[in-house]
Protein backbone atom coordinates (compact mmCIF):
# COMPACT_ATOMS: atom_id res chain seq x y z
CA UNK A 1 0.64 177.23 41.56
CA UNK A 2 0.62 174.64 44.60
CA UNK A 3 0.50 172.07 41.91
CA UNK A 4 3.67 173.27 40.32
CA UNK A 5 5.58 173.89 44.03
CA UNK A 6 4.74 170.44 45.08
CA UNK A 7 5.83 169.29 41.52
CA UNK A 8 8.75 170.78 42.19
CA UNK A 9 9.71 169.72 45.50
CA UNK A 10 9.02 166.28 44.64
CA UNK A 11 11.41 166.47 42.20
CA UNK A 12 14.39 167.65 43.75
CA UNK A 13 13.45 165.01 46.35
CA UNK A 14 13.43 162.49 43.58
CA UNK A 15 17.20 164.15 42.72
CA UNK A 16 18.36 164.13 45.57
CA UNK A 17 17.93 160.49 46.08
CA UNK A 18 19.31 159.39 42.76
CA UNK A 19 22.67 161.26 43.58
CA UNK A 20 22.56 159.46 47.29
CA UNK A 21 22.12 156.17 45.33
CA UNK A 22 24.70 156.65 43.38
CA UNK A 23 27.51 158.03 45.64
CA UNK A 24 26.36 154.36 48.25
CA UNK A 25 27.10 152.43 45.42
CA UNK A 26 30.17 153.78 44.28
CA UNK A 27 31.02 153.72 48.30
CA UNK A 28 30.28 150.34 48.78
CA UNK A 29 32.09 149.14 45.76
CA UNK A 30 35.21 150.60 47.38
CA UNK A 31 34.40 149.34 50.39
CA UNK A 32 34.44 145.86 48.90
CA UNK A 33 37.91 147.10 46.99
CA UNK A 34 39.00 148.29 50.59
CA UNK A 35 37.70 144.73 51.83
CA UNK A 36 39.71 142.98 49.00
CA UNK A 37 42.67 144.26 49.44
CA UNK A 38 42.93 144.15 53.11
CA UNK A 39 41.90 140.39 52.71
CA UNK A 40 44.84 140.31 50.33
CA UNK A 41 47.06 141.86 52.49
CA UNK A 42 46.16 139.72 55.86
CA UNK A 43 46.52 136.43 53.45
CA UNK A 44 50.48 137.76 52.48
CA UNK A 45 50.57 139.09 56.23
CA UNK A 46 50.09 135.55 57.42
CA UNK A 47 52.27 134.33 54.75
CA UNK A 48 54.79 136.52 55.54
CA UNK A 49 54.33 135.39 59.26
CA UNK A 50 54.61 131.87 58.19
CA UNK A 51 57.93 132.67 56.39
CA UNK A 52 59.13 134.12 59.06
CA UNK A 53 58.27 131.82 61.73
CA UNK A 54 59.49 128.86 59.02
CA UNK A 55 63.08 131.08 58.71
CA UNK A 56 63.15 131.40 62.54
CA UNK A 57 63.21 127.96 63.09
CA UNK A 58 65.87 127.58 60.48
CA UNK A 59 67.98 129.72 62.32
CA UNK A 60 67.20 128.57 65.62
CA UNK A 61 68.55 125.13 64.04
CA UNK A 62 71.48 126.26 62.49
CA UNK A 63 72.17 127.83 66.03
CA UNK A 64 72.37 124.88 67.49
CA UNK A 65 74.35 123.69 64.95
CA UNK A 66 76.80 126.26 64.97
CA UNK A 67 77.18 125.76 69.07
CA UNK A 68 77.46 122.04 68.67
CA UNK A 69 79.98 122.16 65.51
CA UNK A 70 82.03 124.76 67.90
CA UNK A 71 81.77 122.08 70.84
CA UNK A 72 82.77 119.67 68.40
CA UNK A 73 85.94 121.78 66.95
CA UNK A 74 86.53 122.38 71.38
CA UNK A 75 86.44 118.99 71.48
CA UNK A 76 88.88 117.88 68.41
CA UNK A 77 91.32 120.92 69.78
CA UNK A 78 91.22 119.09 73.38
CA UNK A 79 91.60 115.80 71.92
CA UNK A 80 94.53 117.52 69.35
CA UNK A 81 95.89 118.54 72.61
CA UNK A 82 95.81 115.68 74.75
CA UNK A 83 97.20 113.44 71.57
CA UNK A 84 100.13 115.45 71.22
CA UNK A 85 101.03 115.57 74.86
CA UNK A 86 100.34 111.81 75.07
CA UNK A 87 102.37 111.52 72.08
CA UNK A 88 105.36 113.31 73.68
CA UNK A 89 104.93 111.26 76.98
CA UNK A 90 104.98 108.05 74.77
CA UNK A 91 107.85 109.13 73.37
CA UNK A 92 109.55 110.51 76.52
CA UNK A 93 107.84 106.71 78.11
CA UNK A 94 109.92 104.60 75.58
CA UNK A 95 112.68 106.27 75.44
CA UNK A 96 113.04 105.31 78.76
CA UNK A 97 111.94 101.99 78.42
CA UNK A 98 114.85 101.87 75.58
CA UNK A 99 117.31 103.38 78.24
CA UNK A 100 116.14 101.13 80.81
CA UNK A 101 116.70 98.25 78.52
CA UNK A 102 120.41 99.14 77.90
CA UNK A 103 121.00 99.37 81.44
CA UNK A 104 119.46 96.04 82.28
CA UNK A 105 121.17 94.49 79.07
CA UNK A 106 124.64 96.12 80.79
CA UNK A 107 123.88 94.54 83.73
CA UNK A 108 123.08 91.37 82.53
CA UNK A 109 126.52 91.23 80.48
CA UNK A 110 128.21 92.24 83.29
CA UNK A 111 126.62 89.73 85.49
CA UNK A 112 127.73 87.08 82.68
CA UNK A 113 131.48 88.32 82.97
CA UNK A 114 131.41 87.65 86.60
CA UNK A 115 130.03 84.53 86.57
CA UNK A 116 131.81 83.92 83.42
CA UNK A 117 135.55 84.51 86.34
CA UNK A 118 133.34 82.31 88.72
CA UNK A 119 133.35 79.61 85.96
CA UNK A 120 136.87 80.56 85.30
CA UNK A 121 137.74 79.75 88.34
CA UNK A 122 136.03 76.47 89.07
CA UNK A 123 137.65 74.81 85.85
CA UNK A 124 141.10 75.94 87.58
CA UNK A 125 139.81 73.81 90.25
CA UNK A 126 138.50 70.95 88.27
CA UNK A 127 141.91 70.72 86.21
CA UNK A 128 143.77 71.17 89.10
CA UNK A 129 142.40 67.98 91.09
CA UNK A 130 141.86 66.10 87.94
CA UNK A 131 145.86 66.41 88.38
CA UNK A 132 146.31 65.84 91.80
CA UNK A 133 143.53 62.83 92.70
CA UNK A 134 144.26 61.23 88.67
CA UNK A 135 141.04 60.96 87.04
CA UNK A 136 141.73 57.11 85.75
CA UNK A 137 140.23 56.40 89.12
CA UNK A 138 137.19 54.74 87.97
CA UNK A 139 136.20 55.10 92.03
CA UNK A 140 136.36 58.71 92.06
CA UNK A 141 134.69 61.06 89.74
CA UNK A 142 134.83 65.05 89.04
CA UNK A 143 132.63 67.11 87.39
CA UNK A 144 131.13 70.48 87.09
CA UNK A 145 127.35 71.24 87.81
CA UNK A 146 125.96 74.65 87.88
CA UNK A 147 129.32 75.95 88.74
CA UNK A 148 129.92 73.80 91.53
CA UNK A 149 133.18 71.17 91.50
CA UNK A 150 131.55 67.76 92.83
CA UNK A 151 134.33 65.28 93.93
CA UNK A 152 132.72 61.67 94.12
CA UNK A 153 134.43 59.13 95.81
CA UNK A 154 133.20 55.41 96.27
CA UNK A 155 132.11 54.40 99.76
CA UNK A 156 134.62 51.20 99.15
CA UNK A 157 137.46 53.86 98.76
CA UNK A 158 136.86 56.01 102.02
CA UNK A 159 135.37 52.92 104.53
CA UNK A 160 134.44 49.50 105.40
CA UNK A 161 131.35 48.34 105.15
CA UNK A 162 128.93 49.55 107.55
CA UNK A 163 131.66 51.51 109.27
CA UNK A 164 132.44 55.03 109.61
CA UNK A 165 136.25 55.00 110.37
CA UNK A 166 138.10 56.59 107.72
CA UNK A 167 140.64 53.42 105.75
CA UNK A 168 144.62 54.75 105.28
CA UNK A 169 143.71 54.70 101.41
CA UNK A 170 140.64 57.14 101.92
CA UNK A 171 143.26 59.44 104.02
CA UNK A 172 145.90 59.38 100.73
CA UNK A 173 143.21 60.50 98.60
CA UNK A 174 141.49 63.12 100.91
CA UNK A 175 145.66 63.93 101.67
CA UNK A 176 145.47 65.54 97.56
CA UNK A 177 142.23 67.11 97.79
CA UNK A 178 143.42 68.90 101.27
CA UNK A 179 146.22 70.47 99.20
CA UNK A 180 143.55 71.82 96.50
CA UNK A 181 140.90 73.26 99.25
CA UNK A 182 143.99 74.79 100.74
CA UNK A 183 145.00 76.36 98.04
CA UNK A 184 141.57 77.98 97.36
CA UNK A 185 141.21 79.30 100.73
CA UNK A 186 138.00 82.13 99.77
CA UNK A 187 136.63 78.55 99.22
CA UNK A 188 134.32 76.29 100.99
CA UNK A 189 134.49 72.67 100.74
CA UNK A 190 131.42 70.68 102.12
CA UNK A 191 131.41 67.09 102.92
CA UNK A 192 128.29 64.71 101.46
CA UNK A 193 127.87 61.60 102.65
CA UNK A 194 125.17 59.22 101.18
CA UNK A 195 123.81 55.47 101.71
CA UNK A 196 122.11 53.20 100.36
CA UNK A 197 118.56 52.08 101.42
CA UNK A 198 119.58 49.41 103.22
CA UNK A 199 117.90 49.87 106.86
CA UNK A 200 121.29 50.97 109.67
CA UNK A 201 120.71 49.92 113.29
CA UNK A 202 124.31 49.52 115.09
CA UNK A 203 124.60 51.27 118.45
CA UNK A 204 125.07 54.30 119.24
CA UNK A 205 123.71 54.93 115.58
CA UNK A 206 120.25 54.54 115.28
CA UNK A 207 120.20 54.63 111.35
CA UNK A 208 121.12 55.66 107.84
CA UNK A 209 120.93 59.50 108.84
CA UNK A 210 123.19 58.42 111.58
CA UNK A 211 125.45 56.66 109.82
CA UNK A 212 125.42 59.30 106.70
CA UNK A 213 126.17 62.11 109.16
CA UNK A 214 128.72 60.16 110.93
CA UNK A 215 130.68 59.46 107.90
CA UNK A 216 130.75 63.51 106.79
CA UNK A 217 132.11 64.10 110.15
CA UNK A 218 134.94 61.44 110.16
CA UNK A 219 135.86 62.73 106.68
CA UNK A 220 136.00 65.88 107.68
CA UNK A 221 138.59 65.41 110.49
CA UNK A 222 140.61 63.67 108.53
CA UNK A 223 140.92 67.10 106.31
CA UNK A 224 141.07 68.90 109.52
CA UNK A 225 143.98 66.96 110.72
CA UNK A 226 145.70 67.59 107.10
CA UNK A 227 145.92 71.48 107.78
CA UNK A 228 142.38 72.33 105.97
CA UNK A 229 141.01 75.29 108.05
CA UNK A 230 137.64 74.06 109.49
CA UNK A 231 136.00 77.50 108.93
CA UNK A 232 136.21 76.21 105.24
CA UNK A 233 134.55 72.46 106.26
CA UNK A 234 130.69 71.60 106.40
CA UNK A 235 129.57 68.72 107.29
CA UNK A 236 125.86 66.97 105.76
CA UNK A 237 124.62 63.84 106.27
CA UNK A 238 121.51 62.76 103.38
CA UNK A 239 121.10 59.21 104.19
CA UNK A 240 119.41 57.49 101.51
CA UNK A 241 117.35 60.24 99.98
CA UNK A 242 119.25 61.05 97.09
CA UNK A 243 120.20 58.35 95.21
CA UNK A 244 122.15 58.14 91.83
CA UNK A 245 120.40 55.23 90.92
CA UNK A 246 117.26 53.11 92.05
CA UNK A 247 118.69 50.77 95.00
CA UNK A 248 117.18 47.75 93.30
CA UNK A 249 120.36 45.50 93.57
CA UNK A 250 123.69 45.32 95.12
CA UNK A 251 125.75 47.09 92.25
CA UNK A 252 123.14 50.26 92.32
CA UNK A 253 123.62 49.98 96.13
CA UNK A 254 126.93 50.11 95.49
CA UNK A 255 126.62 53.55 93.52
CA UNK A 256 124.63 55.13 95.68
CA UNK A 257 126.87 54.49 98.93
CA UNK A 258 129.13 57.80 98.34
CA UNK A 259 130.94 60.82 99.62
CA UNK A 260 130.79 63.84 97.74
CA UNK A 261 133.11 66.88 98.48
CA UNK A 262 131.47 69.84 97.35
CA UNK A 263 133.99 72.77 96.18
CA UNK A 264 131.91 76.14 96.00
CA UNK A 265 132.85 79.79 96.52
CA UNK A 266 131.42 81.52 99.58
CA UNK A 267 128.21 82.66 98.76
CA UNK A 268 128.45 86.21 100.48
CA UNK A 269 132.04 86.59 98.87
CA UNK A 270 129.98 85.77 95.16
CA UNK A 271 127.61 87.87 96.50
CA UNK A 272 130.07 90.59 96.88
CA UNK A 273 132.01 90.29 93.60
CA UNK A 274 128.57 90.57 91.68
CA UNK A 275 127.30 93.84 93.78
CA UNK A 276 130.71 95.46 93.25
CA UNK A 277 130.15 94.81 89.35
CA UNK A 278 126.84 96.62 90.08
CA UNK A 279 128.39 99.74 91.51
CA UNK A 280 131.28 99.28 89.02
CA UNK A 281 127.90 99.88 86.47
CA UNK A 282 126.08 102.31 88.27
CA UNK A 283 129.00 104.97 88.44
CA UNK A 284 129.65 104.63 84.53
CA UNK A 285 132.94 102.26 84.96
């Protein structure tokens, strides 16, 4: 009977532990499933992680992007800006310049008509003492330079040598050009004496400046004793210092021993016929 009961026990003890076998092994099989799959999932986890990270950075770049392709499009507006406002100032700028041009182009022309009457005018006087003093004179010569009537007369004509008393013939021919500076009396006439290089030592004249000046003054009271008012005289002296010629023999000499009589409009009366063309121009006449 003990036999049997101790048969018995040990073999629901021997069940017992086959069924506990069994259910560890089926456990630990899933356990290794569990294992698997959780090793599968961490593997996409970090995958997915990696994705994400990799898309993050994408993004962050295209970020950027976007805020530098908007700085760039704030930029290209600015610039858009700034072009067109330049371009209407440029515009604005040369049409000025244009108008500016006209007006300076005006005031050139009208510059050109007055000196254009100034010219005018000093070929009256040219043609009117070519007539009076009669140009055949070989001895006396009249031309136009700059605008300026020059009236050169031979020092043989107006005094003796080395003198400077004016001879009766200088006094007929400064007698005609009297009546032209008279009759031009917004005129002045200026009196240019010249020498030659020949050194001038004959008391109370020390030398050719002397004697130059002393000739422009004698010449010039003859024309004030013929009626020419003496606000309209000047008297210069240039000695030897301006020579037509080189003063390398007698006949150059001879040239260069002169008296010119300078017919020239007063400056500030010029002066004032150009500034009244200005104002004539500036108020649109």
């Amino acid at each position: 009977m003990k036999r049997i009961m101790l048969l018995g026990v040990c073999s629901m003890v021997l069940l017992a532990s086959c069924v506990s076998q069994k259910k560890y092994a089926e456990l630990e099989a899933k356990q290794q499933e569990t294992q698997d799959l959780l090793n599968t999932a961490t593997v996409k986890l970090n995958s997915c992680l990696a994705d994400q990270a990799a898309a993050q950075a994408r993004l962050d770049g295209l970020k950027e992007q976007l805020a530098d392709l908007r700085k760039s499009n704030d930029a290209l507006i600015k610039s858009s800006q700034d072009l067109t406002e330049l371009t209407s100032k440029g515009a604005s700028n040369l049409e000025k310049s244009l108008e500016s041009l006209q007006e300076r182009d005006l005031k050139i022309t009208r510059l050109q008509d007055a000196l254009s009457r100034k010219d005018s005018v000093t070929l009256a006087i040219v043609t009117s003492l070519k007539k009076e003093v009669g140009i055949n004179d070989p001895d006396i010569e009249i031309n136009v330079e700059k605008g300026v009537v020059f009236i050169s007369i031979a020092d043989k004509l107006l005094f003796q040598s080395g003198s400077y008393t004016v001879t009766s013939r200088a006094k007929e021919i400064l007698g005609k050009v009297a009546k032209v500076i008279n009759s031009k009396p917004n005129f002045e006439a200026m009196v240019e004496a010249h020498t030659d290089n020949v050194p001038y030592n004959k008391p109370p004249l020390l030398d050719n400046w002397d004697l130059s000046v002393k000739r422009a003054t004698s010449v010039v009271r003859v024309l004030e004793d013929l009626e020419v008012n003496p606000q309209q005289l000047i008297a210069a002296g240039r000695s030897y210092h301006v020579p037509l010629v080189e003063n390398d023999n007698a006949a150059n000499r001879a040239k260069n021993r002169r008296t010119r009589i300078v017919v020239l409009p007063k400056i500030d009366q010029f002066y004032e016929m150009v500034e009244q063309e200005m104002k004539n121009l500036s108020e649109g006449n």
